[in-house]
PDB file of N, CA and C in Angstrom:
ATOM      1  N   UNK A   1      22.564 -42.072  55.273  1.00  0.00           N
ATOM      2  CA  UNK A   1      21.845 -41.795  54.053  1.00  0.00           C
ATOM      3  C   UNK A   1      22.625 -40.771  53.239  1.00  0.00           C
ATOM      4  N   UNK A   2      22.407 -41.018  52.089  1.00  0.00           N
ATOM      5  CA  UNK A   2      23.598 -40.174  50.488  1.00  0.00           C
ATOM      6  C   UNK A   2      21.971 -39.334  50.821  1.00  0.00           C
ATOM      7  N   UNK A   3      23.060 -37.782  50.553  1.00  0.00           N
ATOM      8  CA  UNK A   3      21.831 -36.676  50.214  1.00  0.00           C
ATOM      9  C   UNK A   3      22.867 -35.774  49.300  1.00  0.00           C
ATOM     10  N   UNK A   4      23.756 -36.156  48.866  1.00  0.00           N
ATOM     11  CA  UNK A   4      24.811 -35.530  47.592  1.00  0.00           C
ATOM     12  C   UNK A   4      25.738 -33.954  48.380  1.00  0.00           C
ATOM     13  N   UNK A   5      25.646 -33.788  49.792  1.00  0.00           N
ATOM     14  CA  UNK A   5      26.425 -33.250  50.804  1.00  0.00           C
ATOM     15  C   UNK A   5      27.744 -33.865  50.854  1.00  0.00           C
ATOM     16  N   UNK A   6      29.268 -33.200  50.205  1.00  0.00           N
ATOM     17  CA  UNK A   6      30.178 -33.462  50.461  1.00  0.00           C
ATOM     18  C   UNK A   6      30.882 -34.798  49.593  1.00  0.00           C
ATOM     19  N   UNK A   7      29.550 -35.227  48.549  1.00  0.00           N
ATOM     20  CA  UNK A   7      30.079 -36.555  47.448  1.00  0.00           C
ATOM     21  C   UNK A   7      29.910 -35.939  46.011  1.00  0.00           C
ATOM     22  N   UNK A   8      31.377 -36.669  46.215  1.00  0.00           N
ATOM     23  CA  UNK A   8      31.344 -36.308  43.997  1.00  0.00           C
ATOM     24  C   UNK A   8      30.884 -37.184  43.477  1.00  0.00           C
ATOM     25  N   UNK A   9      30.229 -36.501  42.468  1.00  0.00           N
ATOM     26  CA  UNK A   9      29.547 -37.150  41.197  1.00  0.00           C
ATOM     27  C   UNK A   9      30.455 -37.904  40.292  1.00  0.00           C
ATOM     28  N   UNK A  10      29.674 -39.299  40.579  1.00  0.00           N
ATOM     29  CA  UNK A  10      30.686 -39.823  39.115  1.00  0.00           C
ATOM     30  C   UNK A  10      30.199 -40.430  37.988  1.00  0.00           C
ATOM     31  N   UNK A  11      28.865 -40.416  37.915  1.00  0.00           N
ATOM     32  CA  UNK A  11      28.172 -40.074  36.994  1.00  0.00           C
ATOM     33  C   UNK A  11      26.354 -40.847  36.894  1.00  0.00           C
ATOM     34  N   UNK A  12      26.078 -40.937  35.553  1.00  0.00           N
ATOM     35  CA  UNK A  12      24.505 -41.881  35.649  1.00  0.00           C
ATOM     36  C   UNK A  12      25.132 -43.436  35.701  1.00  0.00           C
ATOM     37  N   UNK A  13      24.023 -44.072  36.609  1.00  0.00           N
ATOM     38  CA  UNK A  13      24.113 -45.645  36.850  1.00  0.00           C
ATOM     39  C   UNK A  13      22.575 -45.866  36.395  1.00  0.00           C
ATOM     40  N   UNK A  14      22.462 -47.064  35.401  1.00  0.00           N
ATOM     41  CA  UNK A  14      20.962 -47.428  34.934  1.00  0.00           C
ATOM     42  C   UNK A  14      21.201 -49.080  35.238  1.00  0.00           C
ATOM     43  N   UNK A  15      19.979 -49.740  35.158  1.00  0.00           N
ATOM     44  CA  UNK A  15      19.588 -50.948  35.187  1.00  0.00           C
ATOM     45  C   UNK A  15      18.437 -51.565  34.764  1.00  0.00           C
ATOM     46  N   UNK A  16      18.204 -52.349  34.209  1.00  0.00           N
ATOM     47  CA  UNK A  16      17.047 -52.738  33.110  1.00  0.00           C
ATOM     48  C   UNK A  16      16.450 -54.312  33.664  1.00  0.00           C
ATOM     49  N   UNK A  17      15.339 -54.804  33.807  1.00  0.00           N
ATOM     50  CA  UNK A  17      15.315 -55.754  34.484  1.00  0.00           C
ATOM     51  C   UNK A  17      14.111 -56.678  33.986  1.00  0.00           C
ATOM     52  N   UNK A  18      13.791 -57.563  32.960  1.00  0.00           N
ATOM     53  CA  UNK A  18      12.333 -58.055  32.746  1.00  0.00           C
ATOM     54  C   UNK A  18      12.309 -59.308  32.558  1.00  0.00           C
ATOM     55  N   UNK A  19      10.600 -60.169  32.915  1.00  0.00           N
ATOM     56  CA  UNK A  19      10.687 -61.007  33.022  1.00  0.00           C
ATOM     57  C   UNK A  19       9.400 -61.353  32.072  1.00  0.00           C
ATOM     58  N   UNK A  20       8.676 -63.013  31.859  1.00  0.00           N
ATOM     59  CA  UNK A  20       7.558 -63.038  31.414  1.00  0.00           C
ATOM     60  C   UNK A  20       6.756 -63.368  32.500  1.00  0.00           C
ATOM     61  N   UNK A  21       5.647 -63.152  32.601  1.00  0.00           N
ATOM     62  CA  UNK A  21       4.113 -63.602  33.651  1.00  0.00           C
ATOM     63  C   UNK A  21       3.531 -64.523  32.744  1.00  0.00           C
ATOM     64  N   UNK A  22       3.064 -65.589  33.318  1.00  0.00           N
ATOM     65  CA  UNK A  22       1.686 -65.933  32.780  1.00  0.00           C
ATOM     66  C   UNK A  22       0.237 -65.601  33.473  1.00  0.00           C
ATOM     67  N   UNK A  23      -0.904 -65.258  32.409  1.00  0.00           N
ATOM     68  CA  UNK A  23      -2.269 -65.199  33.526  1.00  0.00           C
ATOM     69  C   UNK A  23      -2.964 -66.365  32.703  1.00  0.00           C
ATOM     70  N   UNK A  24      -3.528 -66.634  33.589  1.00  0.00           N
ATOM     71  CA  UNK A  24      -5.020 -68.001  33.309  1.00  0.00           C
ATOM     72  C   UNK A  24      -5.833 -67.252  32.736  1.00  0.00           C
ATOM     73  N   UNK A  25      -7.145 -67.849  32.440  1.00  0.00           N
ATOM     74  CA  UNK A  25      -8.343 -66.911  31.733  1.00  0.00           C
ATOM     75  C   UNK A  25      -9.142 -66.497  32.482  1.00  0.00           C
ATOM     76  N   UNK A  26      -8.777 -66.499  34.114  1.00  0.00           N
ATOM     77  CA  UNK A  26      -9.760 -65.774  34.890  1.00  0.00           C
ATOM     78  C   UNK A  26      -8.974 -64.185  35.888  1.00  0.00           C
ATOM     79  N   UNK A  27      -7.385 -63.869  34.468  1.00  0.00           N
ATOM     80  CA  UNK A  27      -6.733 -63.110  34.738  1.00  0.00           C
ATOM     81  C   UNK A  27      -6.206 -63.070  36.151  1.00  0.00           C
ATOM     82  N   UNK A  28      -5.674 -64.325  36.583  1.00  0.00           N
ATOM     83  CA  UNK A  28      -4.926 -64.373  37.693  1.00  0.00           C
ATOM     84  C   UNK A  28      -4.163 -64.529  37.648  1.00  0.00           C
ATOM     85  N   UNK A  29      -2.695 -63.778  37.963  1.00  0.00           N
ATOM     86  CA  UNK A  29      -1.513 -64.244  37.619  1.00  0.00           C
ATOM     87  C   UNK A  29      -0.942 -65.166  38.187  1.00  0.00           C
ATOM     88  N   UNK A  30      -0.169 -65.906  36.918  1.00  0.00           N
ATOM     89  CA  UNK A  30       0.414 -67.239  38.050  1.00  0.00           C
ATOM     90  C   UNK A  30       1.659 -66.827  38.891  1.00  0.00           C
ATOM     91  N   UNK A  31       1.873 -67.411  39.751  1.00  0.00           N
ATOM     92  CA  UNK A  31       2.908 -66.866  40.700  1.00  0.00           C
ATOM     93  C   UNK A  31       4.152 -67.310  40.131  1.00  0.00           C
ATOM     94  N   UNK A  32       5.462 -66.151  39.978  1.00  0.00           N
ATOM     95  CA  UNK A  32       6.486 -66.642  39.426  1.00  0.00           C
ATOM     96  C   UNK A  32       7.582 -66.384  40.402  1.00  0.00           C
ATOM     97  N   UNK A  33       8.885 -66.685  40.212  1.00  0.00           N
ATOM     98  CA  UNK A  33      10.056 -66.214  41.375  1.00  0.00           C
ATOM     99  C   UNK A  33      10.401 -65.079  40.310  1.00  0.00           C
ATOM    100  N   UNK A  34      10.435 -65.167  39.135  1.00  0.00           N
ATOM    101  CA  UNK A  34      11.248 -64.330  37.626  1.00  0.00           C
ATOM    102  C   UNK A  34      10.423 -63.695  37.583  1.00  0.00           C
ATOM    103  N   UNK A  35       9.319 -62.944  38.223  1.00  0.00           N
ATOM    104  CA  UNK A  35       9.008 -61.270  37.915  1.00  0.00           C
ATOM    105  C   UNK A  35       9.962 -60.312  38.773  1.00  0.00           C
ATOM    106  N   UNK A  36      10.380 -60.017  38.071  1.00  0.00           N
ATOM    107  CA  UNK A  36      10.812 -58.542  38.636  1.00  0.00           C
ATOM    108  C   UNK A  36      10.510 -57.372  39.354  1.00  0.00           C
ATOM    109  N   UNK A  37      11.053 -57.279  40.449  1.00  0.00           N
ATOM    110  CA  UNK A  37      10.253 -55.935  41.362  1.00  0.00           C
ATOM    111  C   UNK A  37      11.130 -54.597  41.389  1.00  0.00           C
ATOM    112  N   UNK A  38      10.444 -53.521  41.218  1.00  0.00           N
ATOM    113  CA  UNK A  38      11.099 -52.264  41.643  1.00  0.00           C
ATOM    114  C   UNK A  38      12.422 -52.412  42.639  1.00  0.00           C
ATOM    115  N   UNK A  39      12.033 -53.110  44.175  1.00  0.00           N
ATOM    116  CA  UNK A  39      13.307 -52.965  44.763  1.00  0.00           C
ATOM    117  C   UNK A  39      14.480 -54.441  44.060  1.00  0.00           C
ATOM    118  N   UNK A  40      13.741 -55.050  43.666  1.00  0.00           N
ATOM    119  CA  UNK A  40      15.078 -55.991  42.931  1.00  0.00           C
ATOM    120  C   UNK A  40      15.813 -54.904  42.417  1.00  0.00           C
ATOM    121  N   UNK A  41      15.369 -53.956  41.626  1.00  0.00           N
ATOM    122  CA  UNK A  41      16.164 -53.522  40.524  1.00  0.00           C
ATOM    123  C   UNK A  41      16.976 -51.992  41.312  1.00  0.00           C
ATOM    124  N   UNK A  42      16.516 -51.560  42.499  1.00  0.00           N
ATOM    125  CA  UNK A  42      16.931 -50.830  42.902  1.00  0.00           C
ATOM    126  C   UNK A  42      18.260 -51.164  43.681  1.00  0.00           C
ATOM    127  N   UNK A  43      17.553 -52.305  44.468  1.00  0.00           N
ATOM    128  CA  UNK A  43      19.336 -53.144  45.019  1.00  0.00           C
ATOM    129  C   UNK A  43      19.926 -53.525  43.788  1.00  0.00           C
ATOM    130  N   UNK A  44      19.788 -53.924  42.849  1.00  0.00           N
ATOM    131  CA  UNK A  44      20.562 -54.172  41.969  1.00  0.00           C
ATOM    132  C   UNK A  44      21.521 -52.921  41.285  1.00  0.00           C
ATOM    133  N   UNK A  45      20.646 -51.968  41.310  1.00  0.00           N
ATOM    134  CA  UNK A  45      21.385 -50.400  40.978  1.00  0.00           C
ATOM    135  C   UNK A  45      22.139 -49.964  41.909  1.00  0.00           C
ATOM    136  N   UNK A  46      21.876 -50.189  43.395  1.00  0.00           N
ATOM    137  CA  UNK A  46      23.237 -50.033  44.166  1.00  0.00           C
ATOM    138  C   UNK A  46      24.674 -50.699  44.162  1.00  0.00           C
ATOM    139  N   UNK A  47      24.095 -51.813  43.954  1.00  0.00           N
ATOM    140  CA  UNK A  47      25.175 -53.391  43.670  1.00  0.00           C
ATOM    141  C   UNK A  47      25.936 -52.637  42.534  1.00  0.00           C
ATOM    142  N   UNK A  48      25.006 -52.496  41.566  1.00  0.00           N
ATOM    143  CA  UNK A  48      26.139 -51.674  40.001  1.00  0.00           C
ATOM    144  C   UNK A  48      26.723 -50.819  40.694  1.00  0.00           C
ATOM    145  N   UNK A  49      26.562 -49.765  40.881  1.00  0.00           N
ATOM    146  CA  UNK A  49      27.061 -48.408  41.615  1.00  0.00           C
ATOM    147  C   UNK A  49      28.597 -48.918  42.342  1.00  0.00           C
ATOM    148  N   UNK A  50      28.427 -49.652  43.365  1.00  0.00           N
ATOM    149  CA  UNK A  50      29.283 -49.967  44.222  1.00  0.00           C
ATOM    150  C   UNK A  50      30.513 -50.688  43.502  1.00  0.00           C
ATOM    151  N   UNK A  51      29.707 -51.993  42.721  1.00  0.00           N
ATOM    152  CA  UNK A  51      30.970 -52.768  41.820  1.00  0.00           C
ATOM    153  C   UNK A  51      31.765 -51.289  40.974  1.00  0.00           C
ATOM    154  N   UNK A  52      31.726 -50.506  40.827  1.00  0.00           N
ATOM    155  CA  UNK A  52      32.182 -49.572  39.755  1.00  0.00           C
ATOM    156  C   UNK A  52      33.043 -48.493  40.713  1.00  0.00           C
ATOM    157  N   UNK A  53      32.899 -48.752  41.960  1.00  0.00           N
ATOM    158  CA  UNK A  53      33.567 -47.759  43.098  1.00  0.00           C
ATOM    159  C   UNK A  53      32.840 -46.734  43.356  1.00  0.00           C
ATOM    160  N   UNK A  54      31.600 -46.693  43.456  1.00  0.00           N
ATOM    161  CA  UNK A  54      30.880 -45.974  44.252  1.00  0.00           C
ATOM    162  C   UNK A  54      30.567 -46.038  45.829  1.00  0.00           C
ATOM    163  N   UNK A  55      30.235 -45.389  46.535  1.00  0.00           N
ATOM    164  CA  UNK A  55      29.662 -45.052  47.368  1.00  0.00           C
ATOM    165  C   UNK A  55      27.874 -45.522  47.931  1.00  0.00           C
ATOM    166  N   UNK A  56      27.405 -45.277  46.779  1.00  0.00           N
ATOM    167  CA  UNK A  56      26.607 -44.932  46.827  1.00  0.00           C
ATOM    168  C   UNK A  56      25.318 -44.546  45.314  1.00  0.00           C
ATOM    169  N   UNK A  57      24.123 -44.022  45.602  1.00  0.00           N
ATOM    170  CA  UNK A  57      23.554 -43.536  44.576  1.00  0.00           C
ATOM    171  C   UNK A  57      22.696 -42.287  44.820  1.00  0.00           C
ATOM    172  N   UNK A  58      22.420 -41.113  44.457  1.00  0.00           N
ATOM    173  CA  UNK A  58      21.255 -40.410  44.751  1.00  0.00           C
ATOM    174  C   UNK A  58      20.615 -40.229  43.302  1.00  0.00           C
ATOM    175  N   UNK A  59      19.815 -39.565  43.905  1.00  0.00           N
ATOM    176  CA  UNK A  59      18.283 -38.842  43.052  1.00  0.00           C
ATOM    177  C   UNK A  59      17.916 -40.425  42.618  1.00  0.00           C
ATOM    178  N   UNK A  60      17.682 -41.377  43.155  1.00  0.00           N
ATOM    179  CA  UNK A  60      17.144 -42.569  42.012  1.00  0.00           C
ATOM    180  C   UNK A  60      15.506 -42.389  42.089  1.00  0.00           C
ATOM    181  N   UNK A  61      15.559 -43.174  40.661  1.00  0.00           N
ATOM    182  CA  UNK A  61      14.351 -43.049  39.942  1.00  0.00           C
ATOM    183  C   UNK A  61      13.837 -44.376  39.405  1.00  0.00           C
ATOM    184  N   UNK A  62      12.558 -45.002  39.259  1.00  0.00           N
ATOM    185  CA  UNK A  62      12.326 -46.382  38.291  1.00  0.00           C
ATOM    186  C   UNK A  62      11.244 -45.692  37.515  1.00  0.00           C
ATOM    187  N   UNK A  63      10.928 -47.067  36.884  1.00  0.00           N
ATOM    188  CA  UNK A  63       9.830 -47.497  35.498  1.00  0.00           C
ATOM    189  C   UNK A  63       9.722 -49.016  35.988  1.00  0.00           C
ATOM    190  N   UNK A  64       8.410 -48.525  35.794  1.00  0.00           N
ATOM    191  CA  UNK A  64       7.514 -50.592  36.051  1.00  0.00           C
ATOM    192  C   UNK A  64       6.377 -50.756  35.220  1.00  0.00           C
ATOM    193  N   UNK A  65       6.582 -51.538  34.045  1.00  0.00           N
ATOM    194  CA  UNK A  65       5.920 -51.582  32.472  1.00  0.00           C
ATOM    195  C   UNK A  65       5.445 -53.029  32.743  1.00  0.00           C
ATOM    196  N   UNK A  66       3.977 -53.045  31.920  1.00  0.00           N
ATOM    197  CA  UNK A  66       3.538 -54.521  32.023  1.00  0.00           C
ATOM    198  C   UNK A  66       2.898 -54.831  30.675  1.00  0.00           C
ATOM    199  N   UNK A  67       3.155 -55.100  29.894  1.00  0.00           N
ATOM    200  CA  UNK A  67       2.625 -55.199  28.418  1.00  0.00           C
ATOM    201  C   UNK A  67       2.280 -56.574  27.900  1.00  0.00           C
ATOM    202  N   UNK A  68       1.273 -56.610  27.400  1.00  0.00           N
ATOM    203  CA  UNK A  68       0.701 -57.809  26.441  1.00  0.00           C
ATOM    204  C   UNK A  68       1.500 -58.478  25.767  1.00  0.00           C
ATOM    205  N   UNK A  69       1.903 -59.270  25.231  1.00  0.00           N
ATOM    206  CA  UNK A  69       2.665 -59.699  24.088  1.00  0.00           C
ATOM    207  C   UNK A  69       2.365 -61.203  23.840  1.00  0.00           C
ATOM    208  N   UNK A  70       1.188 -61.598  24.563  1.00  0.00           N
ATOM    209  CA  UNK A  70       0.517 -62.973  23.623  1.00  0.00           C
ATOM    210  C   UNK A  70      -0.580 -63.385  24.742  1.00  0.00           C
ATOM    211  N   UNK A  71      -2.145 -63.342  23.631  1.00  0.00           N
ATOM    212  CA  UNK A  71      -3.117 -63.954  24.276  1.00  0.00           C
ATOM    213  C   UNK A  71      -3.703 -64.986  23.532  1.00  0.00           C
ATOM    214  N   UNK A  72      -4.170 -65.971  24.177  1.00  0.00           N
ATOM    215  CA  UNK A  72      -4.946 -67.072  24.025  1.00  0.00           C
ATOM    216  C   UNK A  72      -5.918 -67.315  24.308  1.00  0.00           C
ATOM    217  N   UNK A  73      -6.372 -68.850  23.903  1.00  0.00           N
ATOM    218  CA  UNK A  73      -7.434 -69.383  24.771  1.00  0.00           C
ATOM    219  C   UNK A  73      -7.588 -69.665  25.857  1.00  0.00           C
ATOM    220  N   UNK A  74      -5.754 -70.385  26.238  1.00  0.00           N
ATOM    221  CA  UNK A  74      -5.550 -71.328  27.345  1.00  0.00           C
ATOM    222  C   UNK A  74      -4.609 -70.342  28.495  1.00  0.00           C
ATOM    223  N   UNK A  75      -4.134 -69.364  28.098  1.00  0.00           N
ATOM    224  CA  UNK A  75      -3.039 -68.302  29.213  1.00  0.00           C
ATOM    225  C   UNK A  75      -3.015 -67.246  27.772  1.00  0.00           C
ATOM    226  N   UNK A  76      -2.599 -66.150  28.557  1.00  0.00           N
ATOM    227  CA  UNK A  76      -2.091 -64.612  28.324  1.00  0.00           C
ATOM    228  C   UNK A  76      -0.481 -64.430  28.672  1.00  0.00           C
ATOM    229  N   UNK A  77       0.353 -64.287  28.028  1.00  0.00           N
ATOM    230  CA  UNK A  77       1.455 -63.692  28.583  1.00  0.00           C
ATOM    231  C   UNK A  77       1.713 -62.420  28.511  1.00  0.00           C
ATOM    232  N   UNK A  78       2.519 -61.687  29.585  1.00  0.00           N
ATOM    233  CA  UNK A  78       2.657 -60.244  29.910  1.00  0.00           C
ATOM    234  C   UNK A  78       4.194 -60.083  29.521  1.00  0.00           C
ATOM    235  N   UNK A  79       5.123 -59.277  29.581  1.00  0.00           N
ATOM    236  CA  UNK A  79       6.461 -59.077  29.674  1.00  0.00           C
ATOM    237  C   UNK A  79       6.075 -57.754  30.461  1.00  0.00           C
ATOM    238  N   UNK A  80       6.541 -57.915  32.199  1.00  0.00           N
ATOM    239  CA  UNK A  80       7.110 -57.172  32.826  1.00  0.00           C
ATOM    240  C   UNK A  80       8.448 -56.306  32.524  1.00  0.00           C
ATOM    241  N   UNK A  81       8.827 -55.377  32.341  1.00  0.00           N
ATOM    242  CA  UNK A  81      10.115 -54.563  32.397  1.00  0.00           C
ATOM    243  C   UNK A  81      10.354 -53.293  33.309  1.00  0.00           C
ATOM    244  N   UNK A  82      11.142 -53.715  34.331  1.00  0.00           N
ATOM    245  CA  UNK A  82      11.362 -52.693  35.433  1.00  0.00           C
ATOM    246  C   UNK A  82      12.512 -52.051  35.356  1.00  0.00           C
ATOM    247  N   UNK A  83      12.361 -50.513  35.241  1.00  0.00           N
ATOM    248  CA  UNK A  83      14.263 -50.115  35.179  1.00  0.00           C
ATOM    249  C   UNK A  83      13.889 -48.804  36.354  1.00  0.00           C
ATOM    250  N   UNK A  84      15.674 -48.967  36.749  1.00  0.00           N
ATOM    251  CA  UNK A  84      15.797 -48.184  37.635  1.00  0.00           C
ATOM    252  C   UNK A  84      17.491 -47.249  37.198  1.00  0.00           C
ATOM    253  N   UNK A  85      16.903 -45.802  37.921  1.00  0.00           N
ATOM    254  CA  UNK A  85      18.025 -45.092  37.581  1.00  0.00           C
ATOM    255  C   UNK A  85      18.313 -44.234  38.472  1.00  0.00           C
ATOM    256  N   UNK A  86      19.936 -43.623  38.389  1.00  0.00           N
ATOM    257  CA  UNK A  86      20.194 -42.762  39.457  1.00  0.00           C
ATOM    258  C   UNK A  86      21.861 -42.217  39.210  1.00  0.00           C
ATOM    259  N   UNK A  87      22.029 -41.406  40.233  1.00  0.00           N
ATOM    260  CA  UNK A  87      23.671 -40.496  40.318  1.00  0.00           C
ATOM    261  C   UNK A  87      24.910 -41.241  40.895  1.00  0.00           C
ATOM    262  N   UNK A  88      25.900 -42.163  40.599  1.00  0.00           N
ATOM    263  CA  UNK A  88      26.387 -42.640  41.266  1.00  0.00           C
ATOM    264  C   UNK A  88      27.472 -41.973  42.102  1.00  0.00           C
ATOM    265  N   UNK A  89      27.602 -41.681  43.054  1.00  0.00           N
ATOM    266  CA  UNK A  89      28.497 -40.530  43.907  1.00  0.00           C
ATOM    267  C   UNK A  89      29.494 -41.413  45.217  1.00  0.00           C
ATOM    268  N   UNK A  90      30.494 -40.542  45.088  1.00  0.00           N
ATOM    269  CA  UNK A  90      31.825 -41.060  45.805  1.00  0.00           C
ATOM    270  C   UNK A  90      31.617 -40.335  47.424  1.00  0.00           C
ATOM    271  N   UNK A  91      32.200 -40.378  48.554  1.00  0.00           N
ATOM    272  CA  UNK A  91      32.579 -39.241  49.301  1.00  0.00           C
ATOM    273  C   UNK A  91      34.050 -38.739  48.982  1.00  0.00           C
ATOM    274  N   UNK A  92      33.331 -37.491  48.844  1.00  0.00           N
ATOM    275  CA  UNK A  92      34.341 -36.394  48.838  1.00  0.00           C
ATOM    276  C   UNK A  92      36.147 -36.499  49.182  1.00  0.00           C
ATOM    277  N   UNK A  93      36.742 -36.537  48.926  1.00  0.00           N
ATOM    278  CA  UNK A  93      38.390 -36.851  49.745  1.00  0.00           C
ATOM    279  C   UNK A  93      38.643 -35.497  50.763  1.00  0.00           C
ATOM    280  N   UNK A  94      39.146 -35.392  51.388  1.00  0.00           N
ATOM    281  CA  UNK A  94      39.474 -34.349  52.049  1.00  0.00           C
ATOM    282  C   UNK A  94      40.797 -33.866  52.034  1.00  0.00           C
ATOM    283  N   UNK A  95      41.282 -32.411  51.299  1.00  0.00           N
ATOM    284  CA  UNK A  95      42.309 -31.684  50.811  1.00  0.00           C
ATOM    285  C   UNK A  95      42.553 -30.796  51.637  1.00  0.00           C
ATOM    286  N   UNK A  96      42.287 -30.874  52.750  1.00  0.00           N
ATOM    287  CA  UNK A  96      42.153 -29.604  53.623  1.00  0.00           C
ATOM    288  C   UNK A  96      43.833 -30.119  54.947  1.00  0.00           C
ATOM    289  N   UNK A  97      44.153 -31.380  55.544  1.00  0.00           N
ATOM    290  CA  UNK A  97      44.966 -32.327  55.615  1.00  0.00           C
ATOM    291  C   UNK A  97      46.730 -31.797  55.021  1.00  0.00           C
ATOM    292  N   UNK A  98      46.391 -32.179  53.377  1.00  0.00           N
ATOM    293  CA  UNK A  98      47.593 -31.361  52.831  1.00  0.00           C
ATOM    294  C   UNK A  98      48.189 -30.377  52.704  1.00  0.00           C
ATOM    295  N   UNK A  99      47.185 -29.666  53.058  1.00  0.00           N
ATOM    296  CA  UNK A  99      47.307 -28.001  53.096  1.00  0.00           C
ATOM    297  C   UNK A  99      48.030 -27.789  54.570  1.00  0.00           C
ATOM    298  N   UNK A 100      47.711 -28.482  55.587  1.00  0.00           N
ATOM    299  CA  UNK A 100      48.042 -28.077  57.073  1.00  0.00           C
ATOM    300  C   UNK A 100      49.475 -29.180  57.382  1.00  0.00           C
ATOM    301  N   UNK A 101      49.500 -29.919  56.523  1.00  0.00           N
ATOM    302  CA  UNK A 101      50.974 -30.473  56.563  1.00  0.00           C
ATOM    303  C   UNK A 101      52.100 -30.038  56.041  1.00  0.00           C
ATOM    304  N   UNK A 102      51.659 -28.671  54.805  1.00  0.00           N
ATOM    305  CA  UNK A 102      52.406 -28.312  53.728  1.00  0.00           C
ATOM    306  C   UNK A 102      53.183 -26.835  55.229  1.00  0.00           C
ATOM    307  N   UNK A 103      51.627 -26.362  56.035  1.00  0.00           N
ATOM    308  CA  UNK A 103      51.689 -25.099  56.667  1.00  0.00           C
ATOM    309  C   UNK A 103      52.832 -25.625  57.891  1.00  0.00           C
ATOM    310  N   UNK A 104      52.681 -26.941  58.169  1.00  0.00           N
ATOM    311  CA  UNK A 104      53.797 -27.352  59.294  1.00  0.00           C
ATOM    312  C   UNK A 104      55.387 -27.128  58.475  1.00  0.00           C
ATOM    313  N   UNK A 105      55.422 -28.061  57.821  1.00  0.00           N
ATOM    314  CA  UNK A 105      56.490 -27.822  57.087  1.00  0.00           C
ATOM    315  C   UNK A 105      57.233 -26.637  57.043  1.00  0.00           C
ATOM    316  N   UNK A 106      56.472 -25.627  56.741  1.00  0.00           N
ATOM    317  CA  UNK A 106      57.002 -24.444  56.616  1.00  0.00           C
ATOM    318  C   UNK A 106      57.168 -23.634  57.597  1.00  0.00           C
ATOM    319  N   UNK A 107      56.848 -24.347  58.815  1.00  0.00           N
ATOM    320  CA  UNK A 107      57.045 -23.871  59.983  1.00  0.00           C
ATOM    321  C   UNK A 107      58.375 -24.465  60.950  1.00  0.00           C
ATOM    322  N   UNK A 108      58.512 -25.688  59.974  1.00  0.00           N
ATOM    323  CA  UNK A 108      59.768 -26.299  60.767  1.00  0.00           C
ATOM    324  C   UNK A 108      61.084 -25.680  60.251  1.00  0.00           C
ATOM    325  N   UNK A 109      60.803 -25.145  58.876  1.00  0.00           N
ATOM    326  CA  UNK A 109      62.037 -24.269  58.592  1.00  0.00           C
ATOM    327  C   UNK A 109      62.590 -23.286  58.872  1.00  0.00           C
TER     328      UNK A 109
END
């Protein structure tokens, strides 16, 4: 587990994710594969992170929005929009190595 011990920061990673719902008129939603869930969008924010040479992500954070945007007689549609955000962080390199190869060196002379 990333707890930001010993990884550099390489900066904010965001991801934005929405779909439409339909509900019937007895407000049941119909079942879709294209709604969007919090952890979709969170694996998806690691996936970004990583394609970009990360490590990793900390401090992440979402938003999960469900808004109206057309009612009827016959169905209601919603637009779901889920975003997720966070720190994308490297591990650390270790410089400590060069320093004790530089100290040999100078010992072979």
């Amino acid at each position: 587990m990333l707890n930001g011990g010993g990884m550099t920061r390489m900066g904010p990673v965001q991801v934005r994710l929405s779909g439409v719902v339909k509900v019937d008129e007895d407000d049941k939603e119909t079942p879709s594969v294209n709604t969007p869930t919090v952890a979709e969008a969170t694996a998806l924010l690691n996936r970004a992170a990583r394609v970009n040479g990360a490590d990793g992500v900390i401090s992440v954070g979402s938003d999960y929005r469900r808004i109206t945007i057309g009612r009827g007689p016959l169905s209601t549609q919603a637009l779901v929009a889920v975003q997720a955000w966070g720190t994308a962080v490297k591990e650390a390199e270790v410089v400590e190595e060069k320093a004790e190869a530089a100290d040999d060196e100078a010992d072979a002379a």
